[in-house]
PDB file of N, CA and C in Angstrom:
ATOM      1  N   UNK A   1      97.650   9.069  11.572  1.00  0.00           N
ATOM      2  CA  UNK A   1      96.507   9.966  11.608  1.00  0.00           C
ATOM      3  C   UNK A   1      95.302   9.232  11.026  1.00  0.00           C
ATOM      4  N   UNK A   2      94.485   9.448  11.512  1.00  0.00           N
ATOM      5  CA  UNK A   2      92.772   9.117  10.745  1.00  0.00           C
ATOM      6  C   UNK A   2      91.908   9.998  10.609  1.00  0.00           C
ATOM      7  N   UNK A   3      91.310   9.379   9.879  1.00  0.00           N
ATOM      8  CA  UNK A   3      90.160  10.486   9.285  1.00  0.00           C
ATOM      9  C   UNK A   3      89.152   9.316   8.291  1.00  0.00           C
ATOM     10  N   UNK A   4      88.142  10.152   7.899  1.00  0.00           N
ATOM     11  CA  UNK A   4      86.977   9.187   7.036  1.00  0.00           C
ATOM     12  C   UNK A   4      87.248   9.576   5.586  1.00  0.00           C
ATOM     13  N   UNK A   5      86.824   8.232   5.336  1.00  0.00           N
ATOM     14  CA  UNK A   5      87.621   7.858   3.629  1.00  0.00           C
ATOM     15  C   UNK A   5      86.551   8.974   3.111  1.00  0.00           C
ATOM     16  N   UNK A   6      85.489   9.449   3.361  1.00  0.00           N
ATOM     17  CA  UNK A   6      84.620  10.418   2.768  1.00  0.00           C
ATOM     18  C   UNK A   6      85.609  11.893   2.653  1.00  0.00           C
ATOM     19  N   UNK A   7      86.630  12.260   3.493  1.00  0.00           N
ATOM     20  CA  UNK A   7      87.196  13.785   3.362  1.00  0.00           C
ATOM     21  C   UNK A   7      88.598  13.403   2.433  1.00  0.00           C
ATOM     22  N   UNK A   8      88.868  12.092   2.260  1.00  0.00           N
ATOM     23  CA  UNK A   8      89.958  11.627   1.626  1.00  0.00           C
ATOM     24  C   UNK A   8      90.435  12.390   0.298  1.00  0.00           C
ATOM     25  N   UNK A   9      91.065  12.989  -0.350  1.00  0.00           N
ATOM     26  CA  UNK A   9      91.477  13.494  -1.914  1.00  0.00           C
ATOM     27  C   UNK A   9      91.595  12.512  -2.305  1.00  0.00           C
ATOM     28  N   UNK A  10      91.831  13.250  -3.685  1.00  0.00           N
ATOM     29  CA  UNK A  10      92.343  12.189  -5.139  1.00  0.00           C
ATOM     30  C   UNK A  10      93.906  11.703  -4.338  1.00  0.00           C
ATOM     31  N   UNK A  11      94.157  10.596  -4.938  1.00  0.00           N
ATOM     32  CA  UNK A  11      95.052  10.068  -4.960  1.00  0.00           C
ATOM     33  C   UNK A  11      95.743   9.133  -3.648  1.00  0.00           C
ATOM     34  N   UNK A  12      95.107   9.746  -2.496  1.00  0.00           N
ATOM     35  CA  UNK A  12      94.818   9.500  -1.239  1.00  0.00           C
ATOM     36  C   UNK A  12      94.825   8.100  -0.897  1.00  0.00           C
ATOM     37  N   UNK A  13      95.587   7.701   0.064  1.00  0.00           N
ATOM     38  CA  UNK A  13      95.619   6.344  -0.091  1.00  0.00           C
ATOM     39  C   UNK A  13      95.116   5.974   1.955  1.00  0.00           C
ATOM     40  N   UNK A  14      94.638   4.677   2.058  1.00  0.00           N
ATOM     41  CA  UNK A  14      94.831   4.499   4.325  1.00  0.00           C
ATOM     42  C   UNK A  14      94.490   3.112   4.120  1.00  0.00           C
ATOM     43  N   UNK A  15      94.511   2.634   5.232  1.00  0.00           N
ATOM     44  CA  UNK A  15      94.102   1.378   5.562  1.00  0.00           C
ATOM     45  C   UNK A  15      92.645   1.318   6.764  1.00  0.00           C
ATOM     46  N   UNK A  16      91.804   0.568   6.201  1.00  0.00           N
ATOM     47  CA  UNK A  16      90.351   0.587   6.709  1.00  0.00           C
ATOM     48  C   UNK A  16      90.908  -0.047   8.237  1.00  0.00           C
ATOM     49  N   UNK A  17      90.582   1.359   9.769  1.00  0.00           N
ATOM     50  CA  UNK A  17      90.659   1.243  10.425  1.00  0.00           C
ATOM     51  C   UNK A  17      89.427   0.537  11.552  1.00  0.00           C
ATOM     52  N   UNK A  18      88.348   0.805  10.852  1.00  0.00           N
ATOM     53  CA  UNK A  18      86.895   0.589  11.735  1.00  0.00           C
ATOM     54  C   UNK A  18      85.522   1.291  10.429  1.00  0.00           C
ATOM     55  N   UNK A  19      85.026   0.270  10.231  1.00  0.00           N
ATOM     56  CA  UNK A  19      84.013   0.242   9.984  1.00  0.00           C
ATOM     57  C   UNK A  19      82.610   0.815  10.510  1.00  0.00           C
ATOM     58  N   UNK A  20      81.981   1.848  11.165  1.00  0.00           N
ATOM     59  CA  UNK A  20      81.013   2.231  11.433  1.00  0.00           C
ATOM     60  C   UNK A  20      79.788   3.276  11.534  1.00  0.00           C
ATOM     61  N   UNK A  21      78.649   2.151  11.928  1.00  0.00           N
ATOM     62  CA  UNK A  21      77.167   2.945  11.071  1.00  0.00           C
ATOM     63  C   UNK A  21      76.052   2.213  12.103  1.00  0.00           C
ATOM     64  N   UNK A  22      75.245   3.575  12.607  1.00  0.00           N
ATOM     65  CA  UNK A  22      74.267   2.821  13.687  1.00  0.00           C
ATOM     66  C   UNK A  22      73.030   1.889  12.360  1.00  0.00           C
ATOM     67  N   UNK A  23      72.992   2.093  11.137  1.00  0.00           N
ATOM     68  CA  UNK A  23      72.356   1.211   9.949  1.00  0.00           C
ATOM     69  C   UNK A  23      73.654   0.022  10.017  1.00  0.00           C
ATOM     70  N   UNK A  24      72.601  -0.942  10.334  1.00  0.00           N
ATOM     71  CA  UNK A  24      73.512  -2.424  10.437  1.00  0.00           C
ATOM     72  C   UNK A  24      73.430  -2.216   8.920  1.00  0.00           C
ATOM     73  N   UNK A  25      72.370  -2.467   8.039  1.00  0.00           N
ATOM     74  CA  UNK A  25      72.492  -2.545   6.298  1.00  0.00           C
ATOM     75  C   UNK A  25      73.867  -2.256   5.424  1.00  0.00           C
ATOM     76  N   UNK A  26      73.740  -0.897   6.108  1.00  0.00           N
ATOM     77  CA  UNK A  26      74.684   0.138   5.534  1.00  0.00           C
ATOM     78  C   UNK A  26      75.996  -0.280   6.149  1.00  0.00           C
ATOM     79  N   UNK A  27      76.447  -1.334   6.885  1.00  0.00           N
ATOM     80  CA  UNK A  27      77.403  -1.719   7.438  1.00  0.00           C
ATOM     81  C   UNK A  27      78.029  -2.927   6.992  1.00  0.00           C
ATOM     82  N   UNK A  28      76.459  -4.099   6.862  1.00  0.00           N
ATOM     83  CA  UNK A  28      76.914  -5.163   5.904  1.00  0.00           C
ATOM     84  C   UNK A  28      77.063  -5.188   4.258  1.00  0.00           C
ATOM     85  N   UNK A  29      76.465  -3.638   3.686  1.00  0.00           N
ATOM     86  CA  UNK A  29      76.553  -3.549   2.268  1.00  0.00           C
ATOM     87  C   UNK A  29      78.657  -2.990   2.207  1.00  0.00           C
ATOM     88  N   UNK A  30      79.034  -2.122   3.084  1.00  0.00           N
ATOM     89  CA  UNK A  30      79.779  -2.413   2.929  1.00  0.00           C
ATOM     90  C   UNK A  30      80.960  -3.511   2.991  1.00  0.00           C
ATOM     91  N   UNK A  31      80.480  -4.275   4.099  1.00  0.00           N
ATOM     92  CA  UNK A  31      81.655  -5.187   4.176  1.00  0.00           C
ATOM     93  C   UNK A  31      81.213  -6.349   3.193  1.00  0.00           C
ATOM     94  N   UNK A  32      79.948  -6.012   2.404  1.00  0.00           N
ATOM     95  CA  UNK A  32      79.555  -7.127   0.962  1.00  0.00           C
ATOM     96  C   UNK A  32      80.780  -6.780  -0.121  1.00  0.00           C
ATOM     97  N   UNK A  33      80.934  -5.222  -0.223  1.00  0.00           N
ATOM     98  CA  UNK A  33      81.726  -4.921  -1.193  1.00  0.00           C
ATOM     99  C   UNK A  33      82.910  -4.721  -0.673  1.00  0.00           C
ATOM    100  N   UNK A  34      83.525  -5.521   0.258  1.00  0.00           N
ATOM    101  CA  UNK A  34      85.117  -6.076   0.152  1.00  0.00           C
ATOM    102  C   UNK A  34      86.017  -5.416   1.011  1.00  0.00           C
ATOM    103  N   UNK A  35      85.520  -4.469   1.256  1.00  0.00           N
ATOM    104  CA  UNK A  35      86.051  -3.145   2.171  1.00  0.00           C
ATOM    105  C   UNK A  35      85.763  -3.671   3.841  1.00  0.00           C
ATOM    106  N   UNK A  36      86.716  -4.185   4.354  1.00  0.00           N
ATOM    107  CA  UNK A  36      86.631  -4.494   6.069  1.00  0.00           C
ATOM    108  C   UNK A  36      88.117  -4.223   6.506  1.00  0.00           C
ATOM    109  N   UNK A  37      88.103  -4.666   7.515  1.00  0.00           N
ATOM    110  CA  UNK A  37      89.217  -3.655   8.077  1.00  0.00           C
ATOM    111  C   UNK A  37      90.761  -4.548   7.961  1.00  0.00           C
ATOM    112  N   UNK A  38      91.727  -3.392   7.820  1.00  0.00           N
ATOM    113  CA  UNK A  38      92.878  -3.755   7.448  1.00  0.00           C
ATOM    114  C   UNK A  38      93.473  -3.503   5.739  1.00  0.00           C
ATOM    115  N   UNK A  39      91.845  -3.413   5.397  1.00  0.00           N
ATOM    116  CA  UNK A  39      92.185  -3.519   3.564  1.00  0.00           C
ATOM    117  C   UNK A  39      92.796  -1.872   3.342  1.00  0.00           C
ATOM    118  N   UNK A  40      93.321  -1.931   2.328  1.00  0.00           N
ATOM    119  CA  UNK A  40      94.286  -0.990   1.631  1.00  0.00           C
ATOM    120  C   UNK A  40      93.316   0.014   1.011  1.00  0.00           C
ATOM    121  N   UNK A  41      93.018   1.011   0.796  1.00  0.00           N
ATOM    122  CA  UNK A  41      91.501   1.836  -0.166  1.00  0.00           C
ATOM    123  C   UNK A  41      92.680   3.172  -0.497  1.00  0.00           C
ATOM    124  N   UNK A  42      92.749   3.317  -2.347  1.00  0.00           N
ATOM    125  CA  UNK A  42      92.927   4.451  -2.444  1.00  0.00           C
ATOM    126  C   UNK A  42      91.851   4.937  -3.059  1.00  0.00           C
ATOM    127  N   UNK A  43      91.907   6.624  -3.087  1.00  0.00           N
ATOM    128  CA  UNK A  43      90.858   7.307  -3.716  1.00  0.00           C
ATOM    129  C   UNK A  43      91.507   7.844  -4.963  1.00  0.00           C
ATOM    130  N   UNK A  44      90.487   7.404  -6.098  1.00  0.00           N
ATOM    131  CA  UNK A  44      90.959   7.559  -7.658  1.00  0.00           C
ATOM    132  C   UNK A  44      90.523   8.921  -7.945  1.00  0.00           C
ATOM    133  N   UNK A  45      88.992   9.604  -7.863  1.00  0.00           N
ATOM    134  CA  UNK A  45      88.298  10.112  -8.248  1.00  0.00           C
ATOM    135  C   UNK A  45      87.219  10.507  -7.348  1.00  0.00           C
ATOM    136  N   UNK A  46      87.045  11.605  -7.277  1.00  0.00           N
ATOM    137  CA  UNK A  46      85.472  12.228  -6.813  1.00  0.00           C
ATOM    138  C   UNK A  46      85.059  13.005  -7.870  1.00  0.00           C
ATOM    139  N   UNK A  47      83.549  13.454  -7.206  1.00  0.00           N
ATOM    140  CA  UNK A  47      82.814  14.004  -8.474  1.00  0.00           C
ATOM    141  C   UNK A  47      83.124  15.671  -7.940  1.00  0.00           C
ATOM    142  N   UNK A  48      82.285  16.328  -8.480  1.00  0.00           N
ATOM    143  CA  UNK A  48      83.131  17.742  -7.943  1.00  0.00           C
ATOM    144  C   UNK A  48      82.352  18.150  -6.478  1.00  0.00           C
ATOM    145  N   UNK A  49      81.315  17.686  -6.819  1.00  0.00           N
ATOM    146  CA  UNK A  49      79.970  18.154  -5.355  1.00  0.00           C
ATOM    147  C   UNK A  49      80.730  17.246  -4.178  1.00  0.00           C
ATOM    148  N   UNK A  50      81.784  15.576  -4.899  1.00  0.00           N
ATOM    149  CA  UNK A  50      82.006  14.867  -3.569  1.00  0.00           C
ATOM    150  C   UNK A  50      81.475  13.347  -2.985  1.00  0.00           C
ATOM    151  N   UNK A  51      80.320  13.532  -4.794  1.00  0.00           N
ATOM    152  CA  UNK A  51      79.342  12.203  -4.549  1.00  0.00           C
ATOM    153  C   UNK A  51      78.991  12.101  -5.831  1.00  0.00           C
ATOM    154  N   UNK A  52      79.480  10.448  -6.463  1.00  0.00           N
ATOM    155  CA  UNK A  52      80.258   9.212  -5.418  1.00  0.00           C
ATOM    156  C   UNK A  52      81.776   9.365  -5.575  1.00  0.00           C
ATOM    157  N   UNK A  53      82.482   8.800  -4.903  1.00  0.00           N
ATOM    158  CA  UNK A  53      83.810   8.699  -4.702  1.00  0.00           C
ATOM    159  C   UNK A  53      83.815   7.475  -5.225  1.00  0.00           C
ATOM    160  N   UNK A  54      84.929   7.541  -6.066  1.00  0.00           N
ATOM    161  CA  UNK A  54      85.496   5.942  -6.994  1.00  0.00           C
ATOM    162  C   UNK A  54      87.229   6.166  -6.313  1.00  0.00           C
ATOM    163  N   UNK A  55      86.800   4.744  -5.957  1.00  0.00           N
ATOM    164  CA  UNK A  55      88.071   4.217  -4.886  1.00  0.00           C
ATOM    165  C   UNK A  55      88.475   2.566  -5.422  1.00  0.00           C
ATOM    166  N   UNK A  56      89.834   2.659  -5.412  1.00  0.00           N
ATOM    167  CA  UNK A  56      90.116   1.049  -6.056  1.00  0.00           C
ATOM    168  C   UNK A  56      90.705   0.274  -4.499  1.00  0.00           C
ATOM    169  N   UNK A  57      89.659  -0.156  -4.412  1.00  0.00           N
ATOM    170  CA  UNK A  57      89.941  -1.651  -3.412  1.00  0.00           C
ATOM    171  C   UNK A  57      90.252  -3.181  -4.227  1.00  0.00           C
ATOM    172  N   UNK A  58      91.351  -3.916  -2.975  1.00  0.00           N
ATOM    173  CA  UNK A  58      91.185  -5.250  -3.601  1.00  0.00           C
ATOM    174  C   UNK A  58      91.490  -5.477  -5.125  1.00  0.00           C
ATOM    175  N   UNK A  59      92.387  -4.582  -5.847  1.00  0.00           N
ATOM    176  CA  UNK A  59      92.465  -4.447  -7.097  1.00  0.00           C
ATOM    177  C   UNK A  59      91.147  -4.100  -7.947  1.00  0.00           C
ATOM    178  N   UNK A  60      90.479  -3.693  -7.686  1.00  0.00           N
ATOM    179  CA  UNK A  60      88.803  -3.767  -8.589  1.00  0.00           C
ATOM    180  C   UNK A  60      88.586  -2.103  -8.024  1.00  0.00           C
ATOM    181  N   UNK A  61      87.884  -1.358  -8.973  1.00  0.00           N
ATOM    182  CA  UNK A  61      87.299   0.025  -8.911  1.00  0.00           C
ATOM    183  C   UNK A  61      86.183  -0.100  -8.392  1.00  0.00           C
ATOM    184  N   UNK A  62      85.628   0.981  -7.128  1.00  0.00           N
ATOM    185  CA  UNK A  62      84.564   1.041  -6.946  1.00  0.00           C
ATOM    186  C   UNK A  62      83.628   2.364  -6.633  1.00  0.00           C
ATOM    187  N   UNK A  63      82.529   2.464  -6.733  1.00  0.00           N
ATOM    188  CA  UNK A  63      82.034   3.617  -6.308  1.00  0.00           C
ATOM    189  C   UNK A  63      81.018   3.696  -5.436  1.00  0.00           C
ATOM    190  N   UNK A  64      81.327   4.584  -4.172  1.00  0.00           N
ATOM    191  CA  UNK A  64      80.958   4.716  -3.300  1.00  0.00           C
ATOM    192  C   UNK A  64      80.140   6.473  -3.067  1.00  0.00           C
ATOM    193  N   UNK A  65      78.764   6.070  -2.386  1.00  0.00           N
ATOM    194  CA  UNK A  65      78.785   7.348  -2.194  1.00  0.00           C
ATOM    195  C   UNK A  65      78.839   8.410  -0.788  1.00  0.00           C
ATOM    196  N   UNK A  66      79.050   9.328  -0.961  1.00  0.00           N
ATOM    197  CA  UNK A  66      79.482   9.663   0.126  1.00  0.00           C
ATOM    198  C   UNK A  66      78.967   9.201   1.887  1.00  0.00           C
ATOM    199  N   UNK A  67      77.841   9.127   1.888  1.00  0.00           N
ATOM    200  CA  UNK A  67      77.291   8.428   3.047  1.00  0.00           C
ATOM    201  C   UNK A  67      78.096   7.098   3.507  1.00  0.00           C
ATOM    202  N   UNK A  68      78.134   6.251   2.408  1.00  0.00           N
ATOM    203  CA  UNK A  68      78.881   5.006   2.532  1.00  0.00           C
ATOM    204  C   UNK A  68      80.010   5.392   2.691  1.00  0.00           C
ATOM    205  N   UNK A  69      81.134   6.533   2.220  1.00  0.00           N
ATOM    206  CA  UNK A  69      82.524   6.457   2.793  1.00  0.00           C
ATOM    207  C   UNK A  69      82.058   7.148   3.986  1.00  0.00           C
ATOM    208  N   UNK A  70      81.424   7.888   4.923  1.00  0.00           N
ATOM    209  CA  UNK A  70      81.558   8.667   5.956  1.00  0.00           C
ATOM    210  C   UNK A  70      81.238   7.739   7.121  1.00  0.00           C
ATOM    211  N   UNK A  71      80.864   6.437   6.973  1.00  0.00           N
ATOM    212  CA  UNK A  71      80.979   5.616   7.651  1.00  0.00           C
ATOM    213  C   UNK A  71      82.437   4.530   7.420  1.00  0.00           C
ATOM    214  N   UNK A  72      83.653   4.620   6.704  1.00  0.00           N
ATOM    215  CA  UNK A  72      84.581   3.846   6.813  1.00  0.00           C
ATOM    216  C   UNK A  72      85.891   4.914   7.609  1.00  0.00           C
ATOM    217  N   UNK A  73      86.300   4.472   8.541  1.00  0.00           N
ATOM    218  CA  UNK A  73      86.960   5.389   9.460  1.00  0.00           C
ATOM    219  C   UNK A  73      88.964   4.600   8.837  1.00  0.00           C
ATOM    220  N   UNK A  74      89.710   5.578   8.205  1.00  0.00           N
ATOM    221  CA  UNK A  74      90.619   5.671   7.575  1.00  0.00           C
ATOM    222  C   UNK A  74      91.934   5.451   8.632  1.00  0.00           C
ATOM    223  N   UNK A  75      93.050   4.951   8.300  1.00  0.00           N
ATOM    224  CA  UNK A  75      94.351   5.318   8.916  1.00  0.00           C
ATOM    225  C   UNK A  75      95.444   5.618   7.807  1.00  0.00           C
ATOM    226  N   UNK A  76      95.707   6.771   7.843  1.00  0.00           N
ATOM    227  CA  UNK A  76      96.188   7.840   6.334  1.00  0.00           C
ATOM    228  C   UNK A  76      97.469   6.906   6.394  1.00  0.00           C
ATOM    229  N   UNK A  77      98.206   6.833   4.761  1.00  0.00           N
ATOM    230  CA  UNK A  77      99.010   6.067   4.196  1.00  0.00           C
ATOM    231  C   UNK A  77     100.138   7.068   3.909  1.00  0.00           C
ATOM    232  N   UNK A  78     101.230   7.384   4.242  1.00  0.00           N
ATOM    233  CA  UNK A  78     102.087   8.731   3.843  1.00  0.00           C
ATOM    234  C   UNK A  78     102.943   8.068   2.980  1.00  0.00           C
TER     235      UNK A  78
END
């Protein structure tokens, strides 16, 4: 199943299926911060509104905000 790492819960784990955003920026800021496809992303933490989402990629914590996950397209981890 897929879905965007933005609707993801706590604890939530997928593998980055596709990357995309008609903002090229917003496309290369993510694949600056490590996140391209194939990588492993669980979700640690959201805030309660939803924004930012702290997700540990690549062993390292990160925080993302929601715009930036609603462009990383998920393949759910069961």
């Amino acid at each position: 199943m897929r879905k965007l790492l933005s609707v993801f819960k706590e604890n939530e784990s997928g593998i980055v299926a596709k990357i995309y955003s008609e903002d090229d920026n917003l496309s290369r800021k993510i694949l600056a911060m490590g996140i391209t496809k194939g990588v492993s992303v669980t979700v640690v933490k959201k805030s309660l509104l939803g924004d930012p989402i702290n997700v540990n990629v690549r062993g390292y914590s990160l925080s993302l905000r929601k715009y930036e996950a609603a462009a990383i397209l998920m393949e759910v981890l069961k």
